[in-house]
C-alpha atoms as a PDB file:
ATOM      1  CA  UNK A   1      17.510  37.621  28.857  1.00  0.00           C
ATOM      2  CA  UNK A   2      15.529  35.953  26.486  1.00  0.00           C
ATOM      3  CA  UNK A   3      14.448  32.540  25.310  1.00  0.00           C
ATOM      4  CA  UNK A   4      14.848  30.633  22.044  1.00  0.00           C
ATOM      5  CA  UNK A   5      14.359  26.713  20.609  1.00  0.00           C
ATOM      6  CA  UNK A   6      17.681  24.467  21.341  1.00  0.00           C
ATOM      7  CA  UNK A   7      17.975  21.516  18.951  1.00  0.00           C
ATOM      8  CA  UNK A   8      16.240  18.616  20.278  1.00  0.00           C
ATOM      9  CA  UNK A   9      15.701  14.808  19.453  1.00  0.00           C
ATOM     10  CA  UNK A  10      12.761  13.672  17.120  1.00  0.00           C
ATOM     11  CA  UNK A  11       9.979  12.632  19.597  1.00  0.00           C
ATOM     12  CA  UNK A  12      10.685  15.228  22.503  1.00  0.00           C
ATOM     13  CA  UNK A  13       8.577  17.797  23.964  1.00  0.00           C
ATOM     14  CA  UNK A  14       8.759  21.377  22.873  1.00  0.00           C
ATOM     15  CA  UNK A  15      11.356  23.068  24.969  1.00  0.00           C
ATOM     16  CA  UNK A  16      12.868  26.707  26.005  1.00  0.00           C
ATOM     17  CA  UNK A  17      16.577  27.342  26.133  1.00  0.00           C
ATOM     18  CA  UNK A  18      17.831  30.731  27.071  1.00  0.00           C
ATOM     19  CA  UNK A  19      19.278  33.239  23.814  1.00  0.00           C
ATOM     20  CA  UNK A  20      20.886  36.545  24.586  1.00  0.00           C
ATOM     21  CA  UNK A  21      19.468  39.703  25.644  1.00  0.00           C
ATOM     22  CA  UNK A  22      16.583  40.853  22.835  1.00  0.00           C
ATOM     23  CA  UNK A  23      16.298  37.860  20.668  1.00  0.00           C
ATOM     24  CA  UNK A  24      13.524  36.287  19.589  1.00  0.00           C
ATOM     25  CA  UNK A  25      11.350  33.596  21.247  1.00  0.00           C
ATOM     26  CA  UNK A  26      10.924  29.992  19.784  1.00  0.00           C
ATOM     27  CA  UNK A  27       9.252  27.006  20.610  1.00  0.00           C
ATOM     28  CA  UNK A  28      11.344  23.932  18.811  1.00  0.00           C
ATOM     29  CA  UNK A  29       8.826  21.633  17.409  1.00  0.00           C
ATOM     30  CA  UNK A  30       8.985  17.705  16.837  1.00  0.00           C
ATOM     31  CA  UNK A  31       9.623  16.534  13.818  1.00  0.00           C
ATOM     32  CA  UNK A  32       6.439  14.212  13.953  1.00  0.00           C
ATOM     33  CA  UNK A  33       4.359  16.845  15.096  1.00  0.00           C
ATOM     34  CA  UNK A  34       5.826  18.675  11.906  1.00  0.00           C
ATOM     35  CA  UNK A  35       5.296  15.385   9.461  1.00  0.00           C
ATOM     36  CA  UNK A  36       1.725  14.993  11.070  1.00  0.00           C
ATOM     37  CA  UNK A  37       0.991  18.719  10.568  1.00  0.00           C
ATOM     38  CA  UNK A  38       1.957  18.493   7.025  1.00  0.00           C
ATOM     39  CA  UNK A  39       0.235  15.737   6.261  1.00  0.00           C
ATOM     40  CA  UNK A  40      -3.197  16.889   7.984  1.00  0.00           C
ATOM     41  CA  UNK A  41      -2.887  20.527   5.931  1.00  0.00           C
ATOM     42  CA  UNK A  42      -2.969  17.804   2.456  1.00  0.00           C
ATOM     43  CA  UNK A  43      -6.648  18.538   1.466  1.00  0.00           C
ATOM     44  CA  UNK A  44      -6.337  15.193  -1.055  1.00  0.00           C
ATOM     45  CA  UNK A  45      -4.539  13.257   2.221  1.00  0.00           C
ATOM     46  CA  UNK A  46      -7.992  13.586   4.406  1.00  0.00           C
ATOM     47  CA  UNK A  47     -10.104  12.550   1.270  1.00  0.00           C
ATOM     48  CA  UNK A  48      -7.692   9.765   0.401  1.00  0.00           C
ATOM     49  CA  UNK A  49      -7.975   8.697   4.129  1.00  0.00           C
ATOM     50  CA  UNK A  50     -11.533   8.940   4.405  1.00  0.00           C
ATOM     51  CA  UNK A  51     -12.289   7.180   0.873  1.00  0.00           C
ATOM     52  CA  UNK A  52     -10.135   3.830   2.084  1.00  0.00           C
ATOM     53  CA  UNK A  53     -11.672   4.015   5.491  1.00  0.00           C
ATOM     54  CA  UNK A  54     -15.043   4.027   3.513  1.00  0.00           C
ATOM     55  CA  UNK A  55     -14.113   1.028   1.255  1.00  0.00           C
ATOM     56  CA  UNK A  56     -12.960  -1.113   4.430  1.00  0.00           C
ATOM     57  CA  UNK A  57     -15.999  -0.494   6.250  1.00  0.00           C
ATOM     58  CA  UNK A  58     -18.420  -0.879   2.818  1.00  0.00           C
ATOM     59  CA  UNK A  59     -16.309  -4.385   2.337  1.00  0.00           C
ATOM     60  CA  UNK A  60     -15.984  -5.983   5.910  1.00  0.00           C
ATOM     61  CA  UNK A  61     -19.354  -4.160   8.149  1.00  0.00           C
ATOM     62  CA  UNK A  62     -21.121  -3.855   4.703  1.00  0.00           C
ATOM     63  CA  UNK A  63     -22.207  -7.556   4.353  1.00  0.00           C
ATOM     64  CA  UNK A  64     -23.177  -7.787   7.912  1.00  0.00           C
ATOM     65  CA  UNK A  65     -26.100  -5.538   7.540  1.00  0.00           C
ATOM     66  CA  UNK A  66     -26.359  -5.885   3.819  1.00  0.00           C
ATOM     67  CA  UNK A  67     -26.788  -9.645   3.490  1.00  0.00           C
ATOM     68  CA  UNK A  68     -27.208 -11.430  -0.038  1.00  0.00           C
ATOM     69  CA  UNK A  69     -26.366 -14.818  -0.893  1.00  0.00           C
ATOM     70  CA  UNK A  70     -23.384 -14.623  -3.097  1.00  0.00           C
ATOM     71  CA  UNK A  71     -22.841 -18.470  -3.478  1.00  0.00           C
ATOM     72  CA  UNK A  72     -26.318 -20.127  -5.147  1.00  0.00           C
ATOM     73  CA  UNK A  73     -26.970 -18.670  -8.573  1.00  0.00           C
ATOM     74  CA  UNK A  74     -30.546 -17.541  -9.201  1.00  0.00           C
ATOM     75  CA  UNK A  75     -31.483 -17.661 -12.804  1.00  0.00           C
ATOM     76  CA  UNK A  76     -34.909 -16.355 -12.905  1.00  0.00           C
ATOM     77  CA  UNK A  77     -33.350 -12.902 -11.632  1.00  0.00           C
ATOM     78  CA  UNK A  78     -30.716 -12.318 -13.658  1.00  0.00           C
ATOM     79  CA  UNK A  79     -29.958  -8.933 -15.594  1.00  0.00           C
ATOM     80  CA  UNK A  80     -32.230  -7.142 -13.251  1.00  0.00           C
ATOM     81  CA  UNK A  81     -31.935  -3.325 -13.012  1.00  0.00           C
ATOM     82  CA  UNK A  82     -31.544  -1.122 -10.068  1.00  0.00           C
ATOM     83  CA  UNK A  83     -34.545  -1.542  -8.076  1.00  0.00           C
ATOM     84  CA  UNK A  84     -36.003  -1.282  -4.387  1.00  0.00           C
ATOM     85  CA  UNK A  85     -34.986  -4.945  -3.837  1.00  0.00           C
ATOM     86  CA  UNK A  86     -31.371  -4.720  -5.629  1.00  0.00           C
ATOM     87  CA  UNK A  87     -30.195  -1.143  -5.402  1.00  0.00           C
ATOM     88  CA  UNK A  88     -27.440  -1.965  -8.303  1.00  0.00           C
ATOM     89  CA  UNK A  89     -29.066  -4.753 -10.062  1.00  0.00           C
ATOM     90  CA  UNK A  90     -28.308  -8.478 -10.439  1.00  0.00           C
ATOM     91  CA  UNK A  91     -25.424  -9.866 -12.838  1.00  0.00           C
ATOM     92  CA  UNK A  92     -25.762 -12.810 -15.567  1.00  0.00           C
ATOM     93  CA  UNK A  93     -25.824 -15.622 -12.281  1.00  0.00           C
ATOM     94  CA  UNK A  94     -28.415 -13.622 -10.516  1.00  0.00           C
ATOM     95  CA  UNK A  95     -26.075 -12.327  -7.603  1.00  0.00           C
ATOM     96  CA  UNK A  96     -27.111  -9.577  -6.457  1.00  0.00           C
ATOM     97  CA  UNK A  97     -24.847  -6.620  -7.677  1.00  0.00           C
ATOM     98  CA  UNK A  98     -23.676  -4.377  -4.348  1.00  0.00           C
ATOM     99  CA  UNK A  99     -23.531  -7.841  -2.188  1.00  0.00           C
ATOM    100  CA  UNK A 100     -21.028  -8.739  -5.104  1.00  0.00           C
ATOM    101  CA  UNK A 101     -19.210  -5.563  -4.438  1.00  0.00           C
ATOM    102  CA  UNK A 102     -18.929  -5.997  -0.902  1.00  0.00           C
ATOM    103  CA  UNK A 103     -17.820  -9.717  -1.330  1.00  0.00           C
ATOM    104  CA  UNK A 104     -15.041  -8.617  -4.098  1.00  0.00           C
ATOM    105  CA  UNK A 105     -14.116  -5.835  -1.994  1.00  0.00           C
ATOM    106  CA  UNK A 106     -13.061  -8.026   0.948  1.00  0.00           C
ATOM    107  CA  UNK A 107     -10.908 -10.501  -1.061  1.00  0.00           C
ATOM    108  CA  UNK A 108      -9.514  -7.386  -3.364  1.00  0.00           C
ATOM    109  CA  UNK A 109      -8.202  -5.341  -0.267  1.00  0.00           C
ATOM    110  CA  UNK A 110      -7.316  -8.324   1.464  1.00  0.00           C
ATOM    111  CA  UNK A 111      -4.786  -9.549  -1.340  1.00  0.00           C
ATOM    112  CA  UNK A 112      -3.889  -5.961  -2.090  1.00  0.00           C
ATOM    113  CA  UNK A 113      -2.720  -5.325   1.730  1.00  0.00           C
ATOM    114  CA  UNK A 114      -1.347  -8.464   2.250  1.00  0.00           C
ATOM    115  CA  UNK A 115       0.489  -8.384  -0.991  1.00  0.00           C
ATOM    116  CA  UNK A 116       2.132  -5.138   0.095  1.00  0.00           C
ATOM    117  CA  UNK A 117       3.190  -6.507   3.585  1.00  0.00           C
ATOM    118  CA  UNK A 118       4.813  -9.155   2.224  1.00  0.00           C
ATOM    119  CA  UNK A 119       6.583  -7.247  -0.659  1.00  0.00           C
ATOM    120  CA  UNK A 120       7.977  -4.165   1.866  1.00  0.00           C
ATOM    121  CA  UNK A 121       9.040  -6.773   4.461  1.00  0.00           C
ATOM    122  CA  UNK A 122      11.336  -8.710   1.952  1.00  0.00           C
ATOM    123  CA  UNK A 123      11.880  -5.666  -0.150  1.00  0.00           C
ATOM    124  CA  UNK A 124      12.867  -3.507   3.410  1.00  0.00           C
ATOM    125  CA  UNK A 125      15.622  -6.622   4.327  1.00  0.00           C
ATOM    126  CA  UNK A 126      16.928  -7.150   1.039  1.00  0.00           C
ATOM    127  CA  UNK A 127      17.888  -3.355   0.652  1.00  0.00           C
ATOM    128  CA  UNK A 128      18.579  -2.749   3.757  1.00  0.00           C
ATOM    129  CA  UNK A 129      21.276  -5.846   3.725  1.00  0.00           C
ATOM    130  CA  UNK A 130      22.749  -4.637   0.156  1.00  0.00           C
ATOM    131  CA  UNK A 131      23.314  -1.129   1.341  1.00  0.00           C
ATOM    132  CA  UNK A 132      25.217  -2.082   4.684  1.00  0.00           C
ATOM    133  CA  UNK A 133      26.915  -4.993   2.968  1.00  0.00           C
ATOM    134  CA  UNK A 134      28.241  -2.354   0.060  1.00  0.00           C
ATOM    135  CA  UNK A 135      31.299  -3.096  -2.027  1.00  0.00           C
ATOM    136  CA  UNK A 136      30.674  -6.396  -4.814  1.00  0.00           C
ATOM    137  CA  UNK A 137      27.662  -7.736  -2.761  1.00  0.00           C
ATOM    138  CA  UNK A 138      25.810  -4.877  -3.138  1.00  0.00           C
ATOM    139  CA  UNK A 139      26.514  -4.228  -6.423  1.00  0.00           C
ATOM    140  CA  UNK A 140      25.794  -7.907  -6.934  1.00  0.00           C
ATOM    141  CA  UNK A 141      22.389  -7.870  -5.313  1.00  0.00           C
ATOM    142  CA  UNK A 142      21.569  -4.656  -6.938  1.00  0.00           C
ATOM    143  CA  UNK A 143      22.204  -6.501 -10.537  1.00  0.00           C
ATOM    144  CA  UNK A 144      19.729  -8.908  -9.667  1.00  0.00           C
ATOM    145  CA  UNK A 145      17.269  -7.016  -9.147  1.00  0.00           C
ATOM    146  CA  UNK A 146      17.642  -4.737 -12.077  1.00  0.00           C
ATOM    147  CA  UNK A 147      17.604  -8.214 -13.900  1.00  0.00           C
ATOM    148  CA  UNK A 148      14.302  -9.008 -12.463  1.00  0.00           C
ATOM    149  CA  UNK A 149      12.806  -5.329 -13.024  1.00  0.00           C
ATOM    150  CA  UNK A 150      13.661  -5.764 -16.452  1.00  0.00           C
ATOM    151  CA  UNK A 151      10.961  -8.601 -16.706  1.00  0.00           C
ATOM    152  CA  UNK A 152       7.349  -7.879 -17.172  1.00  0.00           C
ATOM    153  CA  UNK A 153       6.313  -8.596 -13.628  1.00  0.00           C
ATOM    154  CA  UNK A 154       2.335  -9.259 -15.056  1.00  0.00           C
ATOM    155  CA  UNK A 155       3.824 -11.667 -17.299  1.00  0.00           C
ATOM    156  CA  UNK A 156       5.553 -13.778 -14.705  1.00  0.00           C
ATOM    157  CA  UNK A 157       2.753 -13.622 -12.208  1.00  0.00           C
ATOM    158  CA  UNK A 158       0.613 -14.990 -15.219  1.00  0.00           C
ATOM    159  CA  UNK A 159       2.865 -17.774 -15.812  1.00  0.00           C
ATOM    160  CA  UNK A 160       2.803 -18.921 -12.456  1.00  0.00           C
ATOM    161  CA  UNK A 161      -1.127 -18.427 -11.468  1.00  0.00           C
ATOM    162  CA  UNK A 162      -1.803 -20.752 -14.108  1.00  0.00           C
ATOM    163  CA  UNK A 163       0.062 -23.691 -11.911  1.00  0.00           C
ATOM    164  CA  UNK A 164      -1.640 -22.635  -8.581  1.00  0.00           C
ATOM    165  CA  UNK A 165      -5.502 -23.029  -7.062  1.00  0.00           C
ATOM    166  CA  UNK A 166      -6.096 -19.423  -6.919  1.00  0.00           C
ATOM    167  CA  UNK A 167      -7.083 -18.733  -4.011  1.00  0.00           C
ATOM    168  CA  UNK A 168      -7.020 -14.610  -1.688  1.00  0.00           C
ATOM    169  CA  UNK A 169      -3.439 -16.505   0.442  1.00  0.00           C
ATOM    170  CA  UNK A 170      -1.718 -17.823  -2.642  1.00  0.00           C
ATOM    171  CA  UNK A 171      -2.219 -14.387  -4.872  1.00  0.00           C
ATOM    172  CA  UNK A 172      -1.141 -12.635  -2.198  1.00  0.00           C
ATOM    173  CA  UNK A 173       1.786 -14.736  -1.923  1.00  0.00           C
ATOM    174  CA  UNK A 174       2.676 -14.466  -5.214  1.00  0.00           C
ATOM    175  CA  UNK A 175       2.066 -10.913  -6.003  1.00  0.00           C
ATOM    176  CA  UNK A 176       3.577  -9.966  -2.985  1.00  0.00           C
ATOM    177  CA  UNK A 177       6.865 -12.101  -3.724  1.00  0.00           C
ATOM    178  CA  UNK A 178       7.481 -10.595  -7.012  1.00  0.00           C
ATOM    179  CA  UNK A 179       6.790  -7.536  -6.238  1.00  0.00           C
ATOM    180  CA  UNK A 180       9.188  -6.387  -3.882  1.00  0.00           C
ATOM    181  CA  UNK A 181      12.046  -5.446  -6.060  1.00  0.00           C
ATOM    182  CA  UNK A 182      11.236  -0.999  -5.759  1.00  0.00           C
ATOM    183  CA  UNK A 183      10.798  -1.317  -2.150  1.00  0.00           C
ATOM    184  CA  UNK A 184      14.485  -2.690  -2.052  1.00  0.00           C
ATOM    185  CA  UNK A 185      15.721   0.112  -4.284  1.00  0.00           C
ATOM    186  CA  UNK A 186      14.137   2.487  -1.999  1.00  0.00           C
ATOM    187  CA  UNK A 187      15.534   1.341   1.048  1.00  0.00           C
ATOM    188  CA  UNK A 188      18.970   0.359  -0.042  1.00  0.00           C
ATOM    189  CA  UNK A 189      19.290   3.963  -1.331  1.00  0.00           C
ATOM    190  CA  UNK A 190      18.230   5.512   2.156  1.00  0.00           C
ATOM    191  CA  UNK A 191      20.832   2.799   4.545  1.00  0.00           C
ATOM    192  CA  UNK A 192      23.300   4.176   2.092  1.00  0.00           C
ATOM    193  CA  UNK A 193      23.126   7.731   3.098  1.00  0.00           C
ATOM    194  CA  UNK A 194      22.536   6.315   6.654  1.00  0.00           C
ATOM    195  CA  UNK A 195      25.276   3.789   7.025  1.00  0.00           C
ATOM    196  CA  UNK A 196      27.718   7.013   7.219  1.00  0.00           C
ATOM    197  CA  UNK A 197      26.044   8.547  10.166  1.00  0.00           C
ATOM    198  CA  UNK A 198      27.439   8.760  13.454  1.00  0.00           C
ATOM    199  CA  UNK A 199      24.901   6.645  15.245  1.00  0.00           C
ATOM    200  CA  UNK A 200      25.804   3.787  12.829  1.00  0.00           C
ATOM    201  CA  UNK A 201      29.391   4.482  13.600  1.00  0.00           C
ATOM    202  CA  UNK A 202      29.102   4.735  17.638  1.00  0.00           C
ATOM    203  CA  UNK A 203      26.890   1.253  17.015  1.00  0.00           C
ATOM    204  CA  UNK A 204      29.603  -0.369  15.493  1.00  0.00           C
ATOM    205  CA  UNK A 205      31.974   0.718  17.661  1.00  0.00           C
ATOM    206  CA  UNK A 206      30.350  -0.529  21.023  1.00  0.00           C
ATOM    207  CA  UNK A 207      30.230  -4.356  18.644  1.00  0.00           C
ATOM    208  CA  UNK A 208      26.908  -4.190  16.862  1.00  0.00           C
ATOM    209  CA  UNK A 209      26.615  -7.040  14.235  1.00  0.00           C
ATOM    210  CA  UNK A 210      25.279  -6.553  10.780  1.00  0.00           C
ATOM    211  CA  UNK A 211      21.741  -7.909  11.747  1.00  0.00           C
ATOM    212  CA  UNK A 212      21.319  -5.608  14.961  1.00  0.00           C
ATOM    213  CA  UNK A 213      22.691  -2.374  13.032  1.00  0.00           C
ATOM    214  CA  UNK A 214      20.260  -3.221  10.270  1.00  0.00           C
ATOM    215  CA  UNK A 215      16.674  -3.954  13.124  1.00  0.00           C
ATOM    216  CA  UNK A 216      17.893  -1.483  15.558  1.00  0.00           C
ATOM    217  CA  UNK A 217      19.377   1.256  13.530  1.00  0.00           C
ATOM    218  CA  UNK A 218      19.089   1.373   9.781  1.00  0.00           C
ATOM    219  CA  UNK A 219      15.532  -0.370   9.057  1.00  0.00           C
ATOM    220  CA  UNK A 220      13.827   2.208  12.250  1.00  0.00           C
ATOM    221  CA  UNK A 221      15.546   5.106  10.661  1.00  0.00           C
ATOM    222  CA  UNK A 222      14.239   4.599   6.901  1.00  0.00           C
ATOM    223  CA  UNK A 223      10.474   3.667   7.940  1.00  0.00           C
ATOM    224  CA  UNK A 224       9.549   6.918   6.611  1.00  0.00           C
ATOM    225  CA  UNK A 225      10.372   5.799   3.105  1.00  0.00           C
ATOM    226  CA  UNK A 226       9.147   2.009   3.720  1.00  0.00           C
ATOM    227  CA  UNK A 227       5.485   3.726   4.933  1.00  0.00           C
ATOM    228  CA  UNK A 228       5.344   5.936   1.939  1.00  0.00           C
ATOM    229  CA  UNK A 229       6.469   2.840  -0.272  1.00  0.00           C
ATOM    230  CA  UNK A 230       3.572   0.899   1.335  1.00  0.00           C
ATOM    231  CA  UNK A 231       0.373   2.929   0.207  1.00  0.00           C
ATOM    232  CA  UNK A 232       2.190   2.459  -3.046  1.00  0.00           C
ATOM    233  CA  UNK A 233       2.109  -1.117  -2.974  1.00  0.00           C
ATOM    234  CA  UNK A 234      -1.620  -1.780  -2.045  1.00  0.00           C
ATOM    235  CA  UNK A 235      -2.283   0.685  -5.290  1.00  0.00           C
ATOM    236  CA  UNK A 236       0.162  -1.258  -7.544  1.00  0.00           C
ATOM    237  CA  UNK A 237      -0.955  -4.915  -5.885  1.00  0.00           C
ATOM    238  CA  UNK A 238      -5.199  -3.492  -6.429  1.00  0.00           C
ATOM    239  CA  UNK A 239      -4.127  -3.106  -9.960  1.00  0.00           C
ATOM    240  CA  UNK A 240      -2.398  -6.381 -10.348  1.00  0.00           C
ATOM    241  CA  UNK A 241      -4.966  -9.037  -8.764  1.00  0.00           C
ATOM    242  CA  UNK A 242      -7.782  -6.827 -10.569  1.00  0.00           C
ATOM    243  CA  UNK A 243      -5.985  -7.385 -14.035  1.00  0.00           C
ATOM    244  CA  UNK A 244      -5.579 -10.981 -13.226  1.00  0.00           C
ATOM    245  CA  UNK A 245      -9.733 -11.384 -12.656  1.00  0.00           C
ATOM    246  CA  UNK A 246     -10.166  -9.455 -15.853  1.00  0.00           C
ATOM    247  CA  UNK A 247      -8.024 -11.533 -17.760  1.00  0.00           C
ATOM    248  CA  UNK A 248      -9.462 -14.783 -16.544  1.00  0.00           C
ATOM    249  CA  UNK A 249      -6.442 -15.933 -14.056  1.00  0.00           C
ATOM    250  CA  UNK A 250      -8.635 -14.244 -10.852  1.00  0.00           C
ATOM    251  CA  UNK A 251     -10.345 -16.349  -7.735  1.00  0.00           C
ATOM    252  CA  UNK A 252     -12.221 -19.381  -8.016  1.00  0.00           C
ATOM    253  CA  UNK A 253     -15.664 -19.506  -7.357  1.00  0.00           C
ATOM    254  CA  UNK A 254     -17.305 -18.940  -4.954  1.00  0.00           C
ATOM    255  CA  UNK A 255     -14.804 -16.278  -4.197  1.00  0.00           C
ATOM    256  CA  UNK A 256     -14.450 -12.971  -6.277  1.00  0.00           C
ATOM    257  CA  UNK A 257     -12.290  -9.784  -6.693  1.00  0.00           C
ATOM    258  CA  UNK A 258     -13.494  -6.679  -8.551  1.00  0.00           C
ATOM    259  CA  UNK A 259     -11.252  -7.800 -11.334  1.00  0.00           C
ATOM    260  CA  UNK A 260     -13.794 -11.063 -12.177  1.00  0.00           C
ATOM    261  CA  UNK A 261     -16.830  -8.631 -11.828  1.00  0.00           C
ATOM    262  CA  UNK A 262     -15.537  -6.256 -14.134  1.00  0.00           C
ATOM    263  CA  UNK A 263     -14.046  -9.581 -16.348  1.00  0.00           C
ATOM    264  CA  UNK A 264     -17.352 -10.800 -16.371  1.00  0.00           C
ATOM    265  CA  UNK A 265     -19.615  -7.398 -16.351  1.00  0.00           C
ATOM    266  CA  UNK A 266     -17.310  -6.514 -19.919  1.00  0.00           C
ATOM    267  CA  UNK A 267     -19.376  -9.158 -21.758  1.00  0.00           C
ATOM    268  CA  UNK A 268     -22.889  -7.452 -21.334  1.00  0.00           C
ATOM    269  CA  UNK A 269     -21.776  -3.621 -21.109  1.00  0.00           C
ATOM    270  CA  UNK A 270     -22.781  -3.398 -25.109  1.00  0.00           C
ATOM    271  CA  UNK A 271     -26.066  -4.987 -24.103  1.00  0.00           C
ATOM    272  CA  UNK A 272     -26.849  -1.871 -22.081  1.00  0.00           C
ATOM    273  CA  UNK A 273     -26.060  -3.874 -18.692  1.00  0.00           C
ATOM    274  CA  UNK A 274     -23.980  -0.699 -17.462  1.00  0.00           C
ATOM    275  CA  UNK A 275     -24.720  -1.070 -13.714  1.00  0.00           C
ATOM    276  CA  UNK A 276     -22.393  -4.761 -14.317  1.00  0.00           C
ATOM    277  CA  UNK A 277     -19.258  -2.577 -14.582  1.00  0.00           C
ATOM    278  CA  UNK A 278     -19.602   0.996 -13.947  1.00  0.00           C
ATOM    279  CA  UNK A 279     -20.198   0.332  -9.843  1.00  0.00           C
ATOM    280  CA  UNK A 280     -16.946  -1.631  -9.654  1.00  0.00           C
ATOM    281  CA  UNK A 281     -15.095   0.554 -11.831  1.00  0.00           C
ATOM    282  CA  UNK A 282     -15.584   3.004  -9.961  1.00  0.00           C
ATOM    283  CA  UNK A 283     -14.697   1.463  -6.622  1.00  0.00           C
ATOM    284  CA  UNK A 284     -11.421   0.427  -8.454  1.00  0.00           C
ATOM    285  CA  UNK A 285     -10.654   4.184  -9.223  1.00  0.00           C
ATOM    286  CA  UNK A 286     -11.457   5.470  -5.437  1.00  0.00           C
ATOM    287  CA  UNK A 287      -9.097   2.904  -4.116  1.00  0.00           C
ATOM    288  CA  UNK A 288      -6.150   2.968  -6.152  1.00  0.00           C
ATOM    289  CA  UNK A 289      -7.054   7.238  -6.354  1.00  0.00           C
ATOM    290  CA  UNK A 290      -6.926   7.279  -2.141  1.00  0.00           C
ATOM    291  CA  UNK A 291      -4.005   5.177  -1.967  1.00  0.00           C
ATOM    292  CA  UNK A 292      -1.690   7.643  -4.197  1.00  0.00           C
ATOM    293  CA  UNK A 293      -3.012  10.615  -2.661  1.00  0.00           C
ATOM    294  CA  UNK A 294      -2.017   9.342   0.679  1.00  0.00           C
ATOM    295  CA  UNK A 295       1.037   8.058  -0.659  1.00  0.00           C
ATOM    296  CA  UNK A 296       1.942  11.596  -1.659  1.00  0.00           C
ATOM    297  CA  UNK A 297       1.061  13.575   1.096  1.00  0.00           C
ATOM    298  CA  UNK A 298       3.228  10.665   3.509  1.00  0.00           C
ATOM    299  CA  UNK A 299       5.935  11.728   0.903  1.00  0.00           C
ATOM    300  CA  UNK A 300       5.830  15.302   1.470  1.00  0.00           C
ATOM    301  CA  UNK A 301       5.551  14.954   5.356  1.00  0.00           C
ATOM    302  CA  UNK A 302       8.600  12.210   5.558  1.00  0.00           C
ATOM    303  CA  UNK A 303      10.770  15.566   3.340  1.00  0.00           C
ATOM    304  CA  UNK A 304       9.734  17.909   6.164  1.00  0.00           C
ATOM    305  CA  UNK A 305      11.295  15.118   8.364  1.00  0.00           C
ATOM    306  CA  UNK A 306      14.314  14.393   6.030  1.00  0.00           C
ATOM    307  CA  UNK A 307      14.816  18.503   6.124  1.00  0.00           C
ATOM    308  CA  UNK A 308      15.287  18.918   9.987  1.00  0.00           C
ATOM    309  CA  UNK A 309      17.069  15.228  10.266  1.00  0.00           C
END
């Protein structure tokens, strides 16, 4: 007699079940192990990892053993080039250029992963409720938000920033509460091909109510898609608070994002000031470059999941 893979549970170890005389011999595999595997063979996955792991340490250890004062302007050095002293230069106010890029790194990342908390939390409930719920509330809730969608989201977000002290908690709050309408798409599309399933079903059954089904059931079953939606976010909410700086609606001094360097590093990059833009341009591309590529590869490893579910 031989051996060969039963069908196991996602999270078990490999195990051997006996097959008849002559077949073959297989080792059944978790599905995590398969998701991780996947994702670890993504080439662009490991550099997107290792590019945001870079950027967090450059913008939180960086200014601990790079320090600069980033709060009193210094006129009699401004415009300075790269040199020994200032590796990237000093801007218009004299700050010293790669201090500046720490500094607006911190409060960038910060709203940008904050932001995305906030959006797939509310985003992860809303769909998850409208996709149980089904029938004229869902279909109701779903209206809404294609209402909302079909509203330039930088437009209201520049409405409203206007009103408010700007400040890394309140853009974070705000970008993070209008942006939360995809993750609820997402999610109400996978508790409707989930509400059908016969774990849902025995739940109900034994008296599960609407919230427990949707904490203990749906919301654990569809993280795969909230975790992909995620490195989506920070990308999307990186985009948003930096177009806000550049437009003038950014943190008020003494804080800065990378969108009020490059806002204010636009000004001189005619004058042949290119080290006031190019630096944090850059860092904006890396970021929003690694998140995607590690958005993608989570995608293809929650499929290999979705294909042995």
């Amino acid at each position: 007699m031989s051996i060969t893979a039963g069908v196991e549970p996602p999270g078990t170890p490999p195990t051997l079940t006996a097959a008849p005389e002559g077949g073959p011999v297989h080792v059944s595999i978790p599905i995590w192990r398969l998701a991780l595997r996947s994702f670890v063979e993504n080439r662009l996955a490991v550099a997107g990892v290792v590019i945001l792991v870079f950027f967090v340490l450059f913008s939180f250890v960086g200014p601990l053993l790079y320090h600069t004062n980033q709060v009193d302007t210094d006129i009699a050095n401004t415009f300075l080039p790269p040199q020994p002293g200032n590796p990237l230069g000093t801007e218009s106010h004299g700050f010293d250029v790669l201090g500046r890029l720490m500094k607006g790194g911190q409060s960038s990342l910060e709203i940008a992963f904050l932001s995305a908390v906030i959006a797939t939390v509310i985003g992860t409930l809303y769909g998850a409720l409208a996709g149980l719920a089904g029938g004229l509330l869902d279909a109701a809730m779903m209206r809404l938000v294609d209402v909302l969608l079909a509203i330039p989201f930088l437009f209201i977000v520049l409405i409203i920033a206007t009103r408010f002290n700007a400040s890394v908690l309140s853009l974070s709050l705000l970008l993070g509460a209008f942006s939360w309408l995809v993750p609820a798409r997402l999610v109400r599309g996978e508790v409707l091909s989930l509400r059908s399933r016969d774990f849902v079903s025995a739940a109900r059954v034994m008296g599960a109510g609407r919230w427990r089904l949707i904490s203990r059931h749906l919301i654990p079953n569809a993280l795969g898609v909230v975790v992909v939606n995620i490195t989506f976010q920070v990308a999307d909410a990186l985009l948003a608070v930096s177009a806000l700086g550049f437009l003038g609606f950014g943190l008020n001094y003494p804080q800065v994002s990378w969108g009020d360097m490059l806002s204010n590093g636009i000004s001189y990059l005619l004058s042949g000031y290119w080290w006031l833009i190019y630096p944090v341009g850059l860092c904006l591309v890396l970021v929003v470059m690694a998140s995607n590529f590690i958005g993608d590869a989570l995608r293809d490893a929650v499929d290999v999941r979705l294909r042995r579910r």
